[in-house]
Protein backbone atom coordinates (compact mmCIF):
# COMPACT_ATOMS: atom_id res chain seq x y z
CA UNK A 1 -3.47 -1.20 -40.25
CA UNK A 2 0.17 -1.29 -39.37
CA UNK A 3 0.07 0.07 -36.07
CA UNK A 4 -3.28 -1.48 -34.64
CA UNK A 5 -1.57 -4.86 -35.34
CA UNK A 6 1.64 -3.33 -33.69
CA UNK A 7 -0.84 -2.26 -31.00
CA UNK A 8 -3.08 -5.86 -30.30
CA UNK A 9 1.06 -7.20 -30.59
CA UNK A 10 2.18 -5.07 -27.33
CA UNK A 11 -1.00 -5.57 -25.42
CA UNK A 12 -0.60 -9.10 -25.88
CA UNK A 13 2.80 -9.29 -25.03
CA UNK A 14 1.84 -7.17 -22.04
CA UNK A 15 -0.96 -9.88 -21.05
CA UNK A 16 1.50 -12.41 -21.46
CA UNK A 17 3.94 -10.73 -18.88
CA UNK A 18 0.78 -10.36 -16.28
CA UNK A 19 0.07 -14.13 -16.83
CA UNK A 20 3.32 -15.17 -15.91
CA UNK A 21 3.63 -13.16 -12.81
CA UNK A 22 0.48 -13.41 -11.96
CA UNK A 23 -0.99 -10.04 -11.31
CA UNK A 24 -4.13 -10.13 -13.50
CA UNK A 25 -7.06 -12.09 -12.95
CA UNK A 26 -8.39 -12.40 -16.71
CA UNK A 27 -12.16 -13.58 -17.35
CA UNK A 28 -10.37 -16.93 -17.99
CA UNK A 29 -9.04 -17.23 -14.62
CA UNK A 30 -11.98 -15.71 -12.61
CA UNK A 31 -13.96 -18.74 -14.11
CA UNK A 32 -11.12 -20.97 -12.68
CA UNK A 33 -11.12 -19.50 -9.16
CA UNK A 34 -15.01 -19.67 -9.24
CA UNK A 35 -15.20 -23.12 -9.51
CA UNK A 36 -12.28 -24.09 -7.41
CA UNK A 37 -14.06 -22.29 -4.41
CA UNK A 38 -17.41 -23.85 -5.17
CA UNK A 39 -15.62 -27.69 -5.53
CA UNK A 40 -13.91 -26.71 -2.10
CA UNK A 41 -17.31 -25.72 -0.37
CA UNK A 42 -19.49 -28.35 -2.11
CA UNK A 43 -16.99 -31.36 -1.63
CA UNK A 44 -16.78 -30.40 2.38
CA UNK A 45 -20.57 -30.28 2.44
CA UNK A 46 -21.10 -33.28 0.41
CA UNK A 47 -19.24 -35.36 2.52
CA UNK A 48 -20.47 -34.55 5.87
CA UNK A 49 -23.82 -34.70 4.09
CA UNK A 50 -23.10 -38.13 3.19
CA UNK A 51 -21.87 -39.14 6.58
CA UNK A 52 -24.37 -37.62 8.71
CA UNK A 53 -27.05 -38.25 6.04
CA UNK A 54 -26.03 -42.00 5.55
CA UNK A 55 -25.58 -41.73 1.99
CA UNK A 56 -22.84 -43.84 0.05
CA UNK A 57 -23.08 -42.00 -3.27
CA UNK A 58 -23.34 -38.69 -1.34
CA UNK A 59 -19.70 -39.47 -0.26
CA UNK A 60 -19.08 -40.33 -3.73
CA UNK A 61 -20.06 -37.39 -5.15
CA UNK A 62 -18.08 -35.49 -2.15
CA UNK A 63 -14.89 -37.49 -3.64
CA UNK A 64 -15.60 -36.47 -7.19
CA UNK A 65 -15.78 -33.25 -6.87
CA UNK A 66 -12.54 -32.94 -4.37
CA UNK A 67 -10.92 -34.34 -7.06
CA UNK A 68 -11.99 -31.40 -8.98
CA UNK A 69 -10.28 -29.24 -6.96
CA UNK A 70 -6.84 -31.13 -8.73
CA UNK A 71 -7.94 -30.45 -12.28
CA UNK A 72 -8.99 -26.99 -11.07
CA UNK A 73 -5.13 -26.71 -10.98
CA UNK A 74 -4.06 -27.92 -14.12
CA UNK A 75 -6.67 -25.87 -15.77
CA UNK A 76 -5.68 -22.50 -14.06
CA UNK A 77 -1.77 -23.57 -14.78
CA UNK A 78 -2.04 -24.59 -18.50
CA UNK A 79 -4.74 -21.88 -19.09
CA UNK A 80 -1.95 -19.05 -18.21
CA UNK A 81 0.49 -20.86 -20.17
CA UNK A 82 -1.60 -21.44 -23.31
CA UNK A 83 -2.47 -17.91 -23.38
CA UNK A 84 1.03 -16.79 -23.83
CA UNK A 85 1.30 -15.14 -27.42
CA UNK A 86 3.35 -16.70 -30.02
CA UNK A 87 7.21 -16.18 -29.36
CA UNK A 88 10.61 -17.04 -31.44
CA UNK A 89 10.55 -20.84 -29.53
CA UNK A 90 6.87 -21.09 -30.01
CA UNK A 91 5.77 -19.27 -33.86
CA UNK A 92 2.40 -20.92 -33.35
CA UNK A 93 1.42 -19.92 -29.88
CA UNK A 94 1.41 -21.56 -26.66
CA UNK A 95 -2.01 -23.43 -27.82
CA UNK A 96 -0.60 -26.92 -26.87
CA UNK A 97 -0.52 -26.58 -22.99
CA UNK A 98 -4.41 -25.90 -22.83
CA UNK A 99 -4.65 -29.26 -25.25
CA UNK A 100 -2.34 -31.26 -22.72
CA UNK A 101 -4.24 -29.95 -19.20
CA UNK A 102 -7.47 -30.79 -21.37
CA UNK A 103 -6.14 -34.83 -21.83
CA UNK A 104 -4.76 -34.88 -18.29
CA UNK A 105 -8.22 -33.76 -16.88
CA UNK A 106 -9.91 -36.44 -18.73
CA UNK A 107 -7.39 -38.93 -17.20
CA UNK A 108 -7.81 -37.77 -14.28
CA UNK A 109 -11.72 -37.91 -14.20
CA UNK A 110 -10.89 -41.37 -15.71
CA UNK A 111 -9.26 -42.70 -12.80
CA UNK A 112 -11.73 -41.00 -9.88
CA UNK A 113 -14.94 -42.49 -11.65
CA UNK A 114 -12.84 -46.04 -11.54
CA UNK A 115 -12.24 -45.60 -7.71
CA UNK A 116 -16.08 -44.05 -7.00
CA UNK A 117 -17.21 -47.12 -8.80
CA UNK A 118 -15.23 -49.68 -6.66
CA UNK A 119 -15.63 -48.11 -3.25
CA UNK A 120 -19.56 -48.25 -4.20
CA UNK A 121 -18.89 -51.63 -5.18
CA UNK A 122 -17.33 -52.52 -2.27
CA UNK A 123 -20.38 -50.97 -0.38
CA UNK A 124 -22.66 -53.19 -2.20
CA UNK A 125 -21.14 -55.97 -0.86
CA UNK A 126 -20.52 -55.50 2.56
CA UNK A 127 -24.89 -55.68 2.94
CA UNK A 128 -24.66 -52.76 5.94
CA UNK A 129 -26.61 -49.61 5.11
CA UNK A 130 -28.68 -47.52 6.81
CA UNK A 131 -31.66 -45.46 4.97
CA UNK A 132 -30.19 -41.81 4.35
CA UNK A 133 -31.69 -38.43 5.47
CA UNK A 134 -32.67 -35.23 4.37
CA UNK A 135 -29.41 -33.97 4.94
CA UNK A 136 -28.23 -36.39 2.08
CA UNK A 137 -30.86 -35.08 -0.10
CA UNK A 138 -30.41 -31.62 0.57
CA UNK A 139 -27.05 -31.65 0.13
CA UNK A 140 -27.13 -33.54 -3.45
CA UNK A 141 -30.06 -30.96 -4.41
CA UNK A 142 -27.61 -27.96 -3.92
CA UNK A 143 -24.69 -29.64 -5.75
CA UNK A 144 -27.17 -30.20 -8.84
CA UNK A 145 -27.65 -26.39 -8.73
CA UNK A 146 -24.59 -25.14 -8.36
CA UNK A 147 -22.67 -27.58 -10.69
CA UNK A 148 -25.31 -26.84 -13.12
CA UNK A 149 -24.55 -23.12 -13.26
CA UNK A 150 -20.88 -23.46 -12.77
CA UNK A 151 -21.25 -25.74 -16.25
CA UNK A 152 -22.84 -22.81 -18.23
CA UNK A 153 -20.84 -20.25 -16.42
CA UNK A 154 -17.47 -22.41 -17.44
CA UNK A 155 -18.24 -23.28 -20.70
CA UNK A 156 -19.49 -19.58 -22.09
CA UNK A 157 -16.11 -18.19 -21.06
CA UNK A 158 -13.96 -21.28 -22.61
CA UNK A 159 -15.63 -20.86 -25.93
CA UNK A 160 -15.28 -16.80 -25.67
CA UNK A 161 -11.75 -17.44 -24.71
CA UNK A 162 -11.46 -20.13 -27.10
CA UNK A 163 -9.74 -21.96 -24.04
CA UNK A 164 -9.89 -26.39 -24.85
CA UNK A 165 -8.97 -26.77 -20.91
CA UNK A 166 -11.65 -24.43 -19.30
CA UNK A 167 -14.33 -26.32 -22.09
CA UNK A 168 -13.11 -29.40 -20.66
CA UNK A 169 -13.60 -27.90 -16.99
CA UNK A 170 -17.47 -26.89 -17.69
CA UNK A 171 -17.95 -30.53 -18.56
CA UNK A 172 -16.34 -31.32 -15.56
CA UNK A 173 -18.52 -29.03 -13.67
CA UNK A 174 -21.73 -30.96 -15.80
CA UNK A 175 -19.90 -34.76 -14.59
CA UNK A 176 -20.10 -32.84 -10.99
CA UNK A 177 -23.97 -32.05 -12.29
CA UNK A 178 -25.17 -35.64 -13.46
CA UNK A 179 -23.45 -37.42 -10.56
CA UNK A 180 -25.08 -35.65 -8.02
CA UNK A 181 -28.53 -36.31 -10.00
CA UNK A 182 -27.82 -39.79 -9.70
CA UNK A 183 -26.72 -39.79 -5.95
CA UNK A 184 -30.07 -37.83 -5.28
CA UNK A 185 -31.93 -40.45 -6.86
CA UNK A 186 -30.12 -42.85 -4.87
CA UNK A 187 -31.44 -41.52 -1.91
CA UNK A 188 -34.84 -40.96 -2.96
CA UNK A 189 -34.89 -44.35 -3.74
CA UNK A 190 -33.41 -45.82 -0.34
CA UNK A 191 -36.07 -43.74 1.21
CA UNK A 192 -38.56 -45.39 -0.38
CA UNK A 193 -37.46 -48.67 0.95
CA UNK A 194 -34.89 -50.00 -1.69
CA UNK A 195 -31.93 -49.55 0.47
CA UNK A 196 -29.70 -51.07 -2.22
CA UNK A 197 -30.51 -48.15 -4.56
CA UNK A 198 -28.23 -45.56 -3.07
CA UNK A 199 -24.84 -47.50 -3.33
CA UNK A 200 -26.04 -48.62 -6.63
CA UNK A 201 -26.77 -44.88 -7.72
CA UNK A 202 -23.16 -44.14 -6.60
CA UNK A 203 -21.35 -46.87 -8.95
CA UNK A 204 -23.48 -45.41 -11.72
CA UNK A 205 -21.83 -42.08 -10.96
CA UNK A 206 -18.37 -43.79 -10.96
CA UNK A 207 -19.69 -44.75 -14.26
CA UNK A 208 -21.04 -41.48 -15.37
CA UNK A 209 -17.65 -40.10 -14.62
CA UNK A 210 -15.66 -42.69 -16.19
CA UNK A 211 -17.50 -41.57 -19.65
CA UNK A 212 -17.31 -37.76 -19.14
CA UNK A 213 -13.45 -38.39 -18.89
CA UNK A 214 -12.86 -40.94 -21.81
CA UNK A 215 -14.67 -38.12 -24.07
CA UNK A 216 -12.06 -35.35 -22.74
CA UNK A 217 -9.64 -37.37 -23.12
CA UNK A 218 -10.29 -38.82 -26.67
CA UNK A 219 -10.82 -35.04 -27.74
CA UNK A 220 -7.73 -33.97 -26.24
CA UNK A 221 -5.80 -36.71 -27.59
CA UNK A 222 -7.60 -35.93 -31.28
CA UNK A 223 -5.99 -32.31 -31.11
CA UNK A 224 -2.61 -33.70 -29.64
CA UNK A 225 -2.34 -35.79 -32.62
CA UNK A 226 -2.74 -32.89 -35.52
CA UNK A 227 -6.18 -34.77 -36.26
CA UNK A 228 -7.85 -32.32 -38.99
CA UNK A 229 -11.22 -30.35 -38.73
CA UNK A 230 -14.76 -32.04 -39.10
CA UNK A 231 -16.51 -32.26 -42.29
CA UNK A 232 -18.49 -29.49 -41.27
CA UNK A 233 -15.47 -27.12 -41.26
CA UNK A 234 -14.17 -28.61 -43.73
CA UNK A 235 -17.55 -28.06 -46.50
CA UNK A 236 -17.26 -24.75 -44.84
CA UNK A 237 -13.33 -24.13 -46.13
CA UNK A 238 -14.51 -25.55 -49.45
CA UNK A 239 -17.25 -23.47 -50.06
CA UNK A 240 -15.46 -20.30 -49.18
CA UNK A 241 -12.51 -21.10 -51.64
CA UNK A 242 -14.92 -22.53 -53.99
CA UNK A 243 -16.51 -18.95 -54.59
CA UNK A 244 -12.92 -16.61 -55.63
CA UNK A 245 -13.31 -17.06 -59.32
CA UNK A 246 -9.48 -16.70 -59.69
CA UNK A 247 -9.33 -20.31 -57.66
CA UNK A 248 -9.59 -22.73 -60.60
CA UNK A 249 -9.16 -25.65 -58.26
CA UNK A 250 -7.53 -26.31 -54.50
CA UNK A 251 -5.85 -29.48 -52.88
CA UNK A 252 -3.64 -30.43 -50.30
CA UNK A 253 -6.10 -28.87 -47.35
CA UNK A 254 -4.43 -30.10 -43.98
CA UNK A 255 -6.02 -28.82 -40.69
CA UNK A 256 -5.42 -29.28 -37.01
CA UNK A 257 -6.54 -27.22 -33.85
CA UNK A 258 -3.75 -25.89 -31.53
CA UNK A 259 -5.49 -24.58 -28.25
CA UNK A 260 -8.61 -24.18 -29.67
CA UNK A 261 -7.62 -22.51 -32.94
CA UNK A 262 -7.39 -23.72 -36.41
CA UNK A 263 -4.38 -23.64 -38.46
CA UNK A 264 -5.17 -24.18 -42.52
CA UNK A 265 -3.07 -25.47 -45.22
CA UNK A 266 -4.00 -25.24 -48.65
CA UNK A 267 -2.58 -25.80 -52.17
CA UNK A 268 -4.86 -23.23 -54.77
CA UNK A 269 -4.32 -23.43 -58.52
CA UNK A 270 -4.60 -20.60 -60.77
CA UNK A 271 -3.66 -19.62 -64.06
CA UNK A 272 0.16 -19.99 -64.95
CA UNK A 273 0.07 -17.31 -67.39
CA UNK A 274 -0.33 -14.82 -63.87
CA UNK A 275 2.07 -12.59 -62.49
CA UNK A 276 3.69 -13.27 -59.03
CA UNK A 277 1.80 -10.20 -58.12
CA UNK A 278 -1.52 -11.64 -59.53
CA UNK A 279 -0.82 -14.96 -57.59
CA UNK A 280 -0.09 -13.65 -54.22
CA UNK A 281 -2.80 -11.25 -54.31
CA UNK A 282 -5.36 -14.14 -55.08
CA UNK A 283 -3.77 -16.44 -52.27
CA UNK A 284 -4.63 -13.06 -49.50
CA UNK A 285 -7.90 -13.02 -50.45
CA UNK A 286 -8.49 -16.65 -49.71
CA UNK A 287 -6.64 -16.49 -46.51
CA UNK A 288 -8.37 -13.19 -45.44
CA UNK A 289 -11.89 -15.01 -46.11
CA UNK A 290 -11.32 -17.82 -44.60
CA UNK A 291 -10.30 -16.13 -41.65
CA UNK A 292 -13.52 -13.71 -41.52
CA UNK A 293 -15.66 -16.46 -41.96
CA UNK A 294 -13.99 -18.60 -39.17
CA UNK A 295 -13.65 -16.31 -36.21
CA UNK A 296 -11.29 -19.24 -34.61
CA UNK A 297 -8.45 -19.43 -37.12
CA UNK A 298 -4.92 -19.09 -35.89
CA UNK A 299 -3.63 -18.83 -38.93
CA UNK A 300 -3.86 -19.76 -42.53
CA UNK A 301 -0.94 -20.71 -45.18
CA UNK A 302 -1.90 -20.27 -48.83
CA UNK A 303 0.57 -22.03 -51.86
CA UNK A 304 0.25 -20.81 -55.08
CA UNK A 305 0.22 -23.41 -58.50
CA UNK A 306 0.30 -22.38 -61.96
CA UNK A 307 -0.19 -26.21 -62.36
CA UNK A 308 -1.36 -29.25 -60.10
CA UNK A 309 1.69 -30.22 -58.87
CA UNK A 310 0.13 -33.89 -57.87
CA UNK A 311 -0.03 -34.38 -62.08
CA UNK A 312 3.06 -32.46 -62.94
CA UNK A 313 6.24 -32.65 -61.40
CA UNK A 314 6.99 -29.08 -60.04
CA UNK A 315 10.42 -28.98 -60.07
CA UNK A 316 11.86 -28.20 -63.18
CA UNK A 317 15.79 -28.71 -63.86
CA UNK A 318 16.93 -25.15 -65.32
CA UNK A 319 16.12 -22.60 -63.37
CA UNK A 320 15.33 -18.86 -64.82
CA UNK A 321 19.26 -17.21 -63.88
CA UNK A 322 20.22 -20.18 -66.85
CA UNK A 323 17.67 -19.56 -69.15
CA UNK A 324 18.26 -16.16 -69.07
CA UNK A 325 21.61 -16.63 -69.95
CA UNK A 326 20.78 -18.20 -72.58
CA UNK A 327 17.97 -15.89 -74.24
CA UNK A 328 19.80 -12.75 -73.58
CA UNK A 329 22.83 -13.05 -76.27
CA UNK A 330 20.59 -14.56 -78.46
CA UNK A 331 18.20 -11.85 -78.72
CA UNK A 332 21.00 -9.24 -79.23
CA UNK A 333 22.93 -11.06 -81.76
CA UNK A 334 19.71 -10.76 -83.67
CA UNK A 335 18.14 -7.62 -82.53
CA UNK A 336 21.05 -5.74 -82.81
CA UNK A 337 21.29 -2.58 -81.02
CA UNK A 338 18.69 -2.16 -78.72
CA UNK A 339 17.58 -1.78 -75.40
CA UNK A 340 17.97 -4.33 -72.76
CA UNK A 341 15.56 -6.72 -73.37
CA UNK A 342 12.83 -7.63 -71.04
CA UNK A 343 12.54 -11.42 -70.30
CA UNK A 344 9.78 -13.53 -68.51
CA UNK A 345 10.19 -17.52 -67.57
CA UNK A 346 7.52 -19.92 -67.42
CA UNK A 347 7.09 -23.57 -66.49
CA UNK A 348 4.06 -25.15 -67.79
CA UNK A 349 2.94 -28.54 -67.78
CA UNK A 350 6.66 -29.46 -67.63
CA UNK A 351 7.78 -27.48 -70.50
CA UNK A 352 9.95 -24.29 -70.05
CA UNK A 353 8.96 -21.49 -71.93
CA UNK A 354 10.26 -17.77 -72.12
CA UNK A 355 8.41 -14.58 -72.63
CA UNK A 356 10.42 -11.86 -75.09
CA UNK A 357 9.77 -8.03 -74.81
CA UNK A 358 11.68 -6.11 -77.43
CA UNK A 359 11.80 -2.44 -77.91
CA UNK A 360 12.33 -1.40 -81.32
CA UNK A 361 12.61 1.78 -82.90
CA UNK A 362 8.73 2.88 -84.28
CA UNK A 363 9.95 3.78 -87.88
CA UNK A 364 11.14 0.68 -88.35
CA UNK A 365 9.16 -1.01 -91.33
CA UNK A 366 6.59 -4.00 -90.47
CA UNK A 367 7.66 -6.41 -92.54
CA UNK A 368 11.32 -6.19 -90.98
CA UNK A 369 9.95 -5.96 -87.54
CA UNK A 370 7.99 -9.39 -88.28
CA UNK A 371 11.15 -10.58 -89.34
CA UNK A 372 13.02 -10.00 -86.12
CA UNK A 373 10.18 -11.47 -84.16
CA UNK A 374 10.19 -14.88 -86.44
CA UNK A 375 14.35 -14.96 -86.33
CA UNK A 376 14.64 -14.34 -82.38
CA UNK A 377 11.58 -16.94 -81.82
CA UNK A 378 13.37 -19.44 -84.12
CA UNK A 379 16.91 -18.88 -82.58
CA UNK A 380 15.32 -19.37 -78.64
CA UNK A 381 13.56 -22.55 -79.76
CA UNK A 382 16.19 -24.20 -81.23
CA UNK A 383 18.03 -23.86 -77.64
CA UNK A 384 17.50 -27.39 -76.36
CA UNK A 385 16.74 -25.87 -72.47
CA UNK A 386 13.80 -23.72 -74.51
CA UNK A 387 10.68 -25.73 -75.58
CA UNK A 388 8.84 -22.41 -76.38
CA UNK A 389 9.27 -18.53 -77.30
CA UNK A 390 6.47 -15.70 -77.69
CA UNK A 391 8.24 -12.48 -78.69
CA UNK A 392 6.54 -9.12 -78.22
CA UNK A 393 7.49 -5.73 -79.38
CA UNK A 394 7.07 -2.69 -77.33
CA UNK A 395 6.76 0.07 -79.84
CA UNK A 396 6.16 3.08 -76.86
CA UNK A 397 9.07 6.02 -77.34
């Protein structure tokens, strides 16, 4: 187990090296190139198709996806960054870069579908148009197509990758899509006679565009801000800690998504009476289920309560070095010569109480060794820092 961890660590730390300097295309990055060489090609034919072609929200379209070639840019840049492993400056990844190039693509589409609209606008106005061609149409057909498969393309290797920025690409490559069925329709419809149709389909594709972005944007923004899982995910976290029997009851779940990973906080209560050993191993089961059922988890931090520390306050004022202290002479004053004593500290429901293990010789009588117990319980308990004793006698040779 040790070494394939050791193993996944220097193979990412080797990707991470490649990334920065550049020398390995990952799937990732392929998907990048892709559709930067399709925006190129499709924006240059768009737009003579739209001049030639006489088509307003052909040139529109041509604009929107040139501007793609600008996000294309921010996605390949914060896509290598947020793929970095975790480091000492950054314990939880690089995550956060893919989240910001996500919100500055939706911007970005923000502001293009805001200038597509007034341009059309400003179209509208002027009252000169000429009927567009079958150059127009053509042209819009074969952006349809191509967006269309770039979107699918995209968005199957940003949810493989688990990459926010290329997920918000595909949908960029979909905005490219819808536009260009708009623009399309546009023409159709100017070639039908209702000239005013075409600059009319392009300020719906400003439009179209405006929306695409504000939903980037609000999703990036909703990551940027720590905001926690959906209810979905989080029945899902529920019902998975719901079925360790050990679990008696959990609070205190915080979630948030750093570059398309979730990181899981959770408070689980168990039985005080438990061992440290008992505790932890309970709080690695929950974290190792949680992250087999949720193939997208970063990371997951388990606390362990003998109590619920929202009805009980958890920090107690003597801590077990004192109360040790105190027990210890105690016992040996009245156990007389024995072994070292072994002594256990609880805190329960803001009461401190200690755990004696005596070993005693095994011919000692009953009767006297029921005396010890009763005189070293009594002694402990009437130590004011000591609100309960149980005393137990170890009778092995």
């Amino acid at each position: 187990m040790v070494s394939k961890e050791l193993s996944r660590h220097n193979q990412a730390l080797a990707q991470s090296h490649s990334l920065l300097k550049g020398k390995t295309m990952t799937t990732g990055i392929r998907a990048i190139v892709i559709g930067m060489i399709a925006n190129l090609l499709l924006s240059l034919f768009k737009f003579v198709g739209g001049i030639l072609g006489n088509s307003v929200a052909l040139v529109a379209d041509a604009i929107h996806s040139l501007s793609d070639l600008v996000t294309d840019i921010i996605v390949l840049f914060t896509h290598r960054i947020g793929k970095i492993p975790q480091d000492k400056d950054h314990p939880y990844g690089h995550g956060r870069a893919e989240t910001i190039g996500a919100t500055v693509i939706g911007l970005l589409i923000i502001m293009t579908g805001i200038g597509v609209a007034y341009e059309t606008w400003e179209t509208i106005a002027e009252d000169n148009r000429q009927a567009p061609g079958l150059l127009a149409a053509s042209a819009a057909l074969l952006s349809i197509l191509i967006n269309e498969g770039l979107f699918h393309y995209t968005r199957r290797v940003g949810e493989a990758t688990k990459s926010p920025s290329l997920i918000a690409n595909a949908w960029h490559h979909r905005a490219d899509a819808i536009s260009s069925i708009a623009a399309l329709i546009g023409i159709v419809g100017a070639w039908q006679g209702f000239a005013f149709m075409d600059p009319l389909a392009g300020a719906v594709v400003g439009c179209l565009i405006v929306k695409v972005g504000i939903d980037i944007t609000r999703q990036g923004v909703r990551d940027l801000m720590d905001t926690a899982l959906s209810d979905e995910h989080t029945k899902k976290i529920h019902a998975i800690l719901s079925e360790i029997p050990e679990v008696l009851h959990f609070h205190d779940l915080r979630t948030r998504v750093i570059g398309g990973e979730f990181l899981i906080d959770v408070h689980i209560l168990v039985d005080p009476e438990m061992t440290v050993t008992e505790g932890h191993r309970i709080a690695e089961t929950a974290r190792r289920n949680l992250i087999n059922a949720m193939h997208n988890i970063q990371d997951v931090l388990v606390h362990v309560d003998g109590e619920h520390d929202a009805e009980v306050e958890a920090i107690y004022p003597v801590t077990r070095k004192e109360l040790m202290e105190i027990a210890r002479p105690l016992i040996l004053e009245l156990a007389g010569n024995i072994s070292q004593p072994e002594i256990r500290v609880h805190h329960i429901k803001g009461k401190n109480m200690v755990d004696v293990f005596i070993k005693i010789n095994s011919n000692q009588s009953m009767e006297d060794s029921r005396a010890l117990v009763a005189n070293v319980k009594s002694k402990l308990e009437t130590a004011p820092q000591i609100d309960r004793a149980r005393v137990f006698l170890d009778l092995a040779p």
